[in-house]
C-alpha atoms as a PDB file:
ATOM      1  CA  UNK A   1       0.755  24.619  -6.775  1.00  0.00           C
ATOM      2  CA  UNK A   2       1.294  26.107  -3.443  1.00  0.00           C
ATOM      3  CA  UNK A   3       2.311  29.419  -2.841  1.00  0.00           C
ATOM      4  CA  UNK A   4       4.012  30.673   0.449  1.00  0.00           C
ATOM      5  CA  UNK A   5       4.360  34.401   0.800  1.00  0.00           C
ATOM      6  CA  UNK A   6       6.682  35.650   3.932  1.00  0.00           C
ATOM      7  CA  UNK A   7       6.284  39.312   5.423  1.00  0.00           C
ATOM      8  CA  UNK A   8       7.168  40.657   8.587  1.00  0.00           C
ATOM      9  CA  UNK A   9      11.167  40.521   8.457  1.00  0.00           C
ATOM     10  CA  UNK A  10      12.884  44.352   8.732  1.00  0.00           C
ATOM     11  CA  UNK A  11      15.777  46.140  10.962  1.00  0.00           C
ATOM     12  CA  UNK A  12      15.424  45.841  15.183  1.00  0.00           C
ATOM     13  CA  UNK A  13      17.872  46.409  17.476  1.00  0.00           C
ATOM     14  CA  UNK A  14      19.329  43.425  19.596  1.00  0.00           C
ATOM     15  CA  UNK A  15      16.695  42.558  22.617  1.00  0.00           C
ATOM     16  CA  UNK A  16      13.747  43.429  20.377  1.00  0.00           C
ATOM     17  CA  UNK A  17      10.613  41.446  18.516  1.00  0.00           C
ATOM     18  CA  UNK A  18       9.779  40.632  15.438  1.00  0.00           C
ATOM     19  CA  UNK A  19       6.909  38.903  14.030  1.00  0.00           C
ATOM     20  CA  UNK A  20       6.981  36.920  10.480  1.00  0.00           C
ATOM     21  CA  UNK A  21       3.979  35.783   8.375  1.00  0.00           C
ATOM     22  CA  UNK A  22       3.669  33.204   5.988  1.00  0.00           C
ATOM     23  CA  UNK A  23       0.626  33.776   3.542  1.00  0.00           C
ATOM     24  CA  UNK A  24      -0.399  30.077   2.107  1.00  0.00           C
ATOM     25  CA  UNK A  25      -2.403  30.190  -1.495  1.00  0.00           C
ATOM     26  CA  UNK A  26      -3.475  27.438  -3.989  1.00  0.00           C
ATOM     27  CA  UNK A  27      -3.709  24.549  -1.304  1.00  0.00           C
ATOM     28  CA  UNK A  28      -5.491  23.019   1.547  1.00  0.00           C
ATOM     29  CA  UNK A  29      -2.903  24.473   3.996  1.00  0.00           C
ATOM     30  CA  UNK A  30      -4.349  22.361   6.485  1.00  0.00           C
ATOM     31  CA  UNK A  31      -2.817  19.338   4.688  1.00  0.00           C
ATOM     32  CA  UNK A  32       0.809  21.177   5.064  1.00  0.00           C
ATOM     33  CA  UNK A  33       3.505  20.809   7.962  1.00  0.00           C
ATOM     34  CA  UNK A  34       4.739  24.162   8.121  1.00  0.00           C
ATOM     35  CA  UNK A  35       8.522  25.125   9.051  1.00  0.00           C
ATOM     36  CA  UNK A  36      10.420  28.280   9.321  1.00  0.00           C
ATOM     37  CA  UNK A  37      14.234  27.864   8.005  1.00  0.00           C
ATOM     38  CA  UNK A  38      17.253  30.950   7.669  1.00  0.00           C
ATOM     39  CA  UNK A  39      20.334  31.174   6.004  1.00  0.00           C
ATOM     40  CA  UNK A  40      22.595  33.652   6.634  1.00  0.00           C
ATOM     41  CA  UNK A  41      25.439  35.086   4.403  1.00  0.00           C
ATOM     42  CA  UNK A  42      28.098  32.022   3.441  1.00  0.00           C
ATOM     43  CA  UNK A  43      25.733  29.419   5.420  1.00  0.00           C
ATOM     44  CA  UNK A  44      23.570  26.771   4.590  1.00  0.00           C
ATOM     45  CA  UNK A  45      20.052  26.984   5.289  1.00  0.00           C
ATOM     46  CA  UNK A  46      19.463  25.619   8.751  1.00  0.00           C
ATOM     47  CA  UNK A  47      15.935  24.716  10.544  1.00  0.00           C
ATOM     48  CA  UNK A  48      14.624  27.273  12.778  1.00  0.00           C
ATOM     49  CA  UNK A  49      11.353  25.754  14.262  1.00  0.00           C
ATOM     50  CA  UNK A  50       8.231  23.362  12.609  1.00  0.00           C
ATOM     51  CA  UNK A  51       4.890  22.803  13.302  1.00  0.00           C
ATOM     52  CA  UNK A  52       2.328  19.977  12.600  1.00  0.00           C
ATOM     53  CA  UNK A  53      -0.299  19.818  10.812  1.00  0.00           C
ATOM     54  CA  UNK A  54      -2.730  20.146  13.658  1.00  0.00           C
ATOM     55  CA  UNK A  55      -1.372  22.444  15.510  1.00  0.00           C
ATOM     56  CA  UNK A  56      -0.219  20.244  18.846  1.00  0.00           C
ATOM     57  CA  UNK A  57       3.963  19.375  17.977  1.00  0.00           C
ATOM     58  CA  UNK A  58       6.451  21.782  17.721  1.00  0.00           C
ATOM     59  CA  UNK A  59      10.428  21.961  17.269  1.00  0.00           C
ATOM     60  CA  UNK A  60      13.036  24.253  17.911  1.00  0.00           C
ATOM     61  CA  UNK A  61      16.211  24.532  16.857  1.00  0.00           C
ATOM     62  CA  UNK A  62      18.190  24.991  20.296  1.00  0.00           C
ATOM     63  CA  UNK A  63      19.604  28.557  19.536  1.00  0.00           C
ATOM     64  CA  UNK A  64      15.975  29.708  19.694  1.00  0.00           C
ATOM     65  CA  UNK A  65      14.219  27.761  22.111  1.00  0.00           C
ATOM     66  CA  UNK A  66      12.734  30.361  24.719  1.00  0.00           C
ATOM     67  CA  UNK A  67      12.752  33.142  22.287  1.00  0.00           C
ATOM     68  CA  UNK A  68      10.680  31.913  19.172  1.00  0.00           C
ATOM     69  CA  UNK A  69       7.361  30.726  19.089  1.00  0.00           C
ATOM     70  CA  UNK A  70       5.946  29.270  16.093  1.00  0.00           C
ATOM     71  CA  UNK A  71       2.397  28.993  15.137  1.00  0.00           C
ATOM     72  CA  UNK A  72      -0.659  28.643  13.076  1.00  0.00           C
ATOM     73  CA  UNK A  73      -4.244  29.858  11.405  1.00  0.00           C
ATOM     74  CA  UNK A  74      -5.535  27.441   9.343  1.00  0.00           C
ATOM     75  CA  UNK A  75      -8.686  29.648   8.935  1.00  0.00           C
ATOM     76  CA  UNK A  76      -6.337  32.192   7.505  1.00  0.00           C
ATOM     77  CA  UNK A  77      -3.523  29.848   6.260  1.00  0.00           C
ATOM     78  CA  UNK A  78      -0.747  31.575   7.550  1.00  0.00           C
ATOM     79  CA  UNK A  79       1.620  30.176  10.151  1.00  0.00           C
ATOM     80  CA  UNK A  80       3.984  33.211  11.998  1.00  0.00           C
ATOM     81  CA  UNK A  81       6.890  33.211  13.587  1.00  0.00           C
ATOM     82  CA  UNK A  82       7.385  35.841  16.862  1.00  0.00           C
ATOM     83  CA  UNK A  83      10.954  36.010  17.277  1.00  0.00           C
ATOM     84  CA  UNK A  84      11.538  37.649  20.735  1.00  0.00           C
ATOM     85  CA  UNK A  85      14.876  38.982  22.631  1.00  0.00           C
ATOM     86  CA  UNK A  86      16.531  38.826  19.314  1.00  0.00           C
ATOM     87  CA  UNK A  87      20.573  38.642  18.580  1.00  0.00           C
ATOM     88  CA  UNK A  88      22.610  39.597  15.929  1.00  0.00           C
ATOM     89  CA  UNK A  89      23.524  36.240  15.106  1.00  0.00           C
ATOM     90  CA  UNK A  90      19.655  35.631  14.343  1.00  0.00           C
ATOM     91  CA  UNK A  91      20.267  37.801  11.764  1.00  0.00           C
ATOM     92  CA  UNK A  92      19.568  36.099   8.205  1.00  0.00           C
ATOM     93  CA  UNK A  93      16.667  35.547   5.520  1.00  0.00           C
ATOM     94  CA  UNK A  94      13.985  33.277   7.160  1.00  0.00           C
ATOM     95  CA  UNK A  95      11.978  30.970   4.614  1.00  0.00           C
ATOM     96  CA  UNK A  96       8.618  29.349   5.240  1.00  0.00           C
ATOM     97  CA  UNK A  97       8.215  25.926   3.529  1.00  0.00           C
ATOM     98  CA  UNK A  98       5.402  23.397   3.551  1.00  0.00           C
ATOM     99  CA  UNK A  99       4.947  20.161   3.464  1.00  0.00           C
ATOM    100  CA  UNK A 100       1.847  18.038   2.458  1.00  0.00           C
ATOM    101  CA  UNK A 101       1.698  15.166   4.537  1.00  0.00           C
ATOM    102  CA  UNK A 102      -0.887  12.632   5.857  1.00  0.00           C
ATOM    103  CA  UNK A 103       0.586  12.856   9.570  1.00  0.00           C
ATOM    104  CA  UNK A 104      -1.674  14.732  11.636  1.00  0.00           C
ATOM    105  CA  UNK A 105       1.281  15.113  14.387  1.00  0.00           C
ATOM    106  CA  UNK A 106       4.195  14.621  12.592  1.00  0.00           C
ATOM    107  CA  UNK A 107       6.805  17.482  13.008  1.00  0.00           C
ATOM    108  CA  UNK A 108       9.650  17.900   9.921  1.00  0.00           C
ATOM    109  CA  UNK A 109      12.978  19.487  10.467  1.00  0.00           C
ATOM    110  CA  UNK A 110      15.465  19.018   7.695  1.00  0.00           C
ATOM    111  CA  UNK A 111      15.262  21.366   4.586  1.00  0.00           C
ATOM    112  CA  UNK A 112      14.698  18.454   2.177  1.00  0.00           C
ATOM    113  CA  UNK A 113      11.347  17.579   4.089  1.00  0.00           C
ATOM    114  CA  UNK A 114       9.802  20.456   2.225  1.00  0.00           C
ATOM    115  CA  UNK A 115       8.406  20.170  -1.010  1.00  0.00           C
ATOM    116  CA  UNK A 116       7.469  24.117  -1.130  1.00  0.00           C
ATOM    117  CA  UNK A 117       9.385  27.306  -0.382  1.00  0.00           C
ATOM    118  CA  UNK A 118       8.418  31.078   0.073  1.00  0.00           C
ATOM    119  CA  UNK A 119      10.917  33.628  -1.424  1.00  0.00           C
ATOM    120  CA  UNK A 120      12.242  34.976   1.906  1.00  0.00           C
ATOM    121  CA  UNK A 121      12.171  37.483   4.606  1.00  0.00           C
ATOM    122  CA  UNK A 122      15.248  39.692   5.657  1.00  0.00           C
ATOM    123  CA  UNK A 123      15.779  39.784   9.111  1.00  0.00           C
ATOM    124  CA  UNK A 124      18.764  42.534  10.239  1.00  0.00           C
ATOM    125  CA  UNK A 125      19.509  42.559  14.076  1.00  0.00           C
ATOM    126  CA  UNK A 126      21.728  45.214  15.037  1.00  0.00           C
ATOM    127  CA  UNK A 127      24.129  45.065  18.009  1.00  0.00           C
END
């Protein structure tokens, strides 16, 4: 059973920085695609940005590209997200969800990909 553990998320002002965690337990995280998704109030969950297995592929949801950067520790097995110049339409509760997958390279971007979900961190940008 894996467990995914998100930290990080809290209160900035537009134009500032945030960094989320994502704590991994009770796996081989390096068997795990990793993702970052957010819903906001009244929305679905929508991707955010992914990461493969080895480190090398990335996506990004357009909204974000230039402004997020996704990445990962397998020593530590925790993948962050730094969320730079930040709006108030970022503003939502970002999820971390894995994936165990044979694909070394293989980058997953729809939210029924993911076989495992972490509880969720607020994030509250301010205008």
């Amino acid at each position: 059973q894996v467990q995914l553990v998100e930290s990080g998320g809290g209160l900035v002002q537009a134009g500032g920085s945030l960094r989320l965690s994502c704590a991994a337990s009770g796996t081989t995280f390096s068997s795990h695609a990793m993702g970052w998704f957010r819903q906001a109030p009244g929305k679905e969950r929508q991707f955010v940005t992914a990461i493969s297995r080895n480190n090398f592929y990335t996506s990004y949801q357009d909204s974000v590209k230039g402004r997020y950067t996704i990445s990962r520790d397998n020593a530590k097995m925790t993948v962050y997200l730094q969320m730079n110049s930040l709006r108030p339409e970022d503003t939502a509760v970002y999820y971390c969800a894995a994936r165990v997958t044979s694909h070394q390279e293989t980058v997953y971007t729809a939210v029924h990909d993911y076989d495992y979900w972490g509880q969720g961190t607020q994030v509250t940008v301010s205008s």
